[in-house]
Protein backbone atom coordinates (compact mmCIF):
# COMPACT_ATOMS: atom_id res chain seq x y z
CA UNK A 1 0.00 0.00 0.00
CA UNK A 2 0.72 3.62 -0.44
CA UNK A 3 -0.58 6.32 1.02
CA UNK A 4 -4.28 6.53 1.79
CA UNK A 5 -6.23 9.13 -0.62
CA UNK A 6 -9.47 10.65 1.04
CA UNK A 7 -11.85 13.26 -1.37
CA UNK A 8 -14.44 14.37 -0.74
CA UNK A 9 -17.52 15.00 -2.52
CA UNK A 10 -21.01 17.24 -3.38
CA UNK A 11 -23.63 14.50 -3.37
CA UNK A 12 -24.07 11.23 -3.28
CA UNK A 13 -23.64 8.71 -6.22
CA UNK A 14 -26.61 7.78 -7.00
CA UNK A 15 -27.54 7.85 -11.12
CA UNK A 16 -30.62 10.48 -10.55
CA UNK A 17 -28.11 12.49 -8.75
CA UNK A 18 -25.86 12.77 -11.60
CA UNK A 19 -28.27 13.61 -14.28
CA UNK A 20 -28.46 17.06 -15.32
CA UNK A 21 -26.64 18.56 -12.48
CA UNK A 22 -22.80 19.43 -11.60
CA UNK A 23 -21.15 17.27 -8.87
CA UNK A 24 -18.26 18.43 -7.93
CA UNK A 25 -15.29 15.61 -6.17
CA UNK A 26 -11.80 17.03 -4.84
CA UNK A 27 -8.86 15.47 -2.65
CA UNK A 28 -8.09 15.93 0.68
CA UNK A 29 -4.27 16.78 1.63
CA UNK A 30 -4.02 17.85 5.13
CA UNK A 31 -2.97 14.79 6.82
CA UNK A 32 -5.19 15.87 10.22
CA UNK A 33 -8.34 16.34 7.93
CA UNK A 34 -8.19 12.96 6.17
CA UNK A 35 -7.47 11.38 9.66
CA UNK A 36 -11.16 12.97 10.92
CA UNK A 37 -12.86 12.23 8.16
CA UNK A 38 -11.46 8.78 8.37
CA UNK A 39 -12.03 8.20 12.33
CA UNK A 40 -15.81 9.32 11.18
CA UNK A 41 -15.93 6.71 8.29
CA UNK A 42 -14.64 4.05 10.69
CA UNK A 43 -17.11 5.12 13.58
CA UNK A 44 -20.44 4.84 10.44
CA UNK A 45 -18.75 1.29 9.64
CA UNK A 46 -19.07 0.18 13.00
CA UNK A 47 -22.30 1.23 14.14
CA UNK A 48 -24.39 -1.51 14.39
CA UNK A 49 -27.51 -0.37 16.22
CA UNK A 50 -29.04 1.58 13.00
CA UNK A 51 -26.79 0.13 10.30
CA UNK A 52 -28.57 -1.86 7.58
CA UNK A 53 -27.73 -3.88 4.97
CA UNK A 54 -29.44 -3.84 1.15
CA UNK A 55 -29.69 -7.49 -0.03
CA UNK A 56 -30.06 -8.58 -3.70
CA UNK A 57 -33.76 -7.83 -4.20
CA UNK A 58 -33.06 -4.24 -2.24
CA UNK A 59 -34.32 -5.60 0.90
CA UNK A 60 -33.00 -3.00 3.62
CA UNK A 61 -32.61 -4.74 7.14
CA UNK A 62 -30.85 -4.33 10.32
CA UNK A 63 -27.40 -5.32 11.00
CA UNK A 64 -27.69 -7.12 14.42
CA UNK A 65 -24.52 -7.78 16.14
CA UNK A 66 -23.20 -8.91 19.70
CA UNK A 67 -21.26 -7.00 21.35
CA UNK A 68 -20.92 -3.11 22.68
CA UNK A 69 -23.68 -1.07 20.74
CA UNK A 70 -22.30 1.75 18.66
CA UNK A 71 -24.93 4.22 17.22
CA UNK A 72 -22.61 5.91 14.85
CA UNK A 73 -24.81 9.51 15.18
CA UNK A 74 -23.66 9.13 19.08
CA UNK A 75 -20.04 8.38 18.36
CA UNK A 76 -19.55 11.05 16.40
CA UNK A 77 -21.16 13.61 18.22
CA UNK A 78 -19.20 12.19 20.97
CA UNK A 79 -15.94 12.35 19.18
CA UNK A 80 -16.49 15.50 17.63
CA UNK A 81 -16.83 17.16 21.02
CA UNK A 82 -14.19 15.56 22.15
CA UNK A 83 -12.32 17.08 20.07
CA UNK A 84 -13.56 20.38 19.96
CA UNK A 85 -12.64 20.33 23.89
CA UNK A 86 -8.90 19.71 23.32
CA UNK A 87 -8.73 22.33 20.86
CA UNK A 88 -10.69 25.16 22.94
CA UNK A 89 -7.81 26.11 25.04
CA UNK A 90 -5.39 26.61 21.83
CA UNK A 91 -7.57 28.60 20.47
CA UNK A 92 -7.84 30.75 23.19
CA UNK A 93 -4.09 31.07 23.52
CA UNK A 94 -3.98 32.14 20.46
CA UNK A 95 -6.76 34.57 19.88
CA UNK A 96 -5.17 36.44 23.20
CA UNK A 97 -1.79 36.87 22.14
């Protein structure tokens, strides 16, 4: 492997979103960025309290696992905040000196 590429993107890819409209996709470079918007990725892949799965007829079901429960909404909200809270005081440092 080489290094990960993370882009990010207008709208989801779904055909009737593509039609007649301008999506617009672009890269990601700073290295902190694509490491949030990775941690979030990771936290939707493991939730498995409102994740679902579409079967081959486009059946849509719940994925039930054992285990802690992750609610990915929570997570990140949780994360997010977390993270938010470490950077407060920086912020203040810096918007006082």
């Amino acid at each position: 492997g080489g290094k990960d590429k993370v882009f990010i993107s207008s709208a989801d890819w779904m055909v009737r979103n593509l039609d007649h409209r301008v999506e617009a996709t672009c890269p990601i470079f700073d290295e902190d960025i694509k490491s949030v918007i990775k941690n979030i990725l990771n936290i939707q892949l493991n939730d498995n309290v409102k994740a679902r799965v579409l079967d081959n007829e486009l059946n849509n079901s719940y994925v039930r696992t054992s285990g802690k429960k992750i609610r990915s909404q929570i997570e990140i909200y949780q994360y997010l905040y977390s993270k938010t809270k470490q950077a407060a005081p920086i912020l203040a440092e810096q918007t006082t000196n």
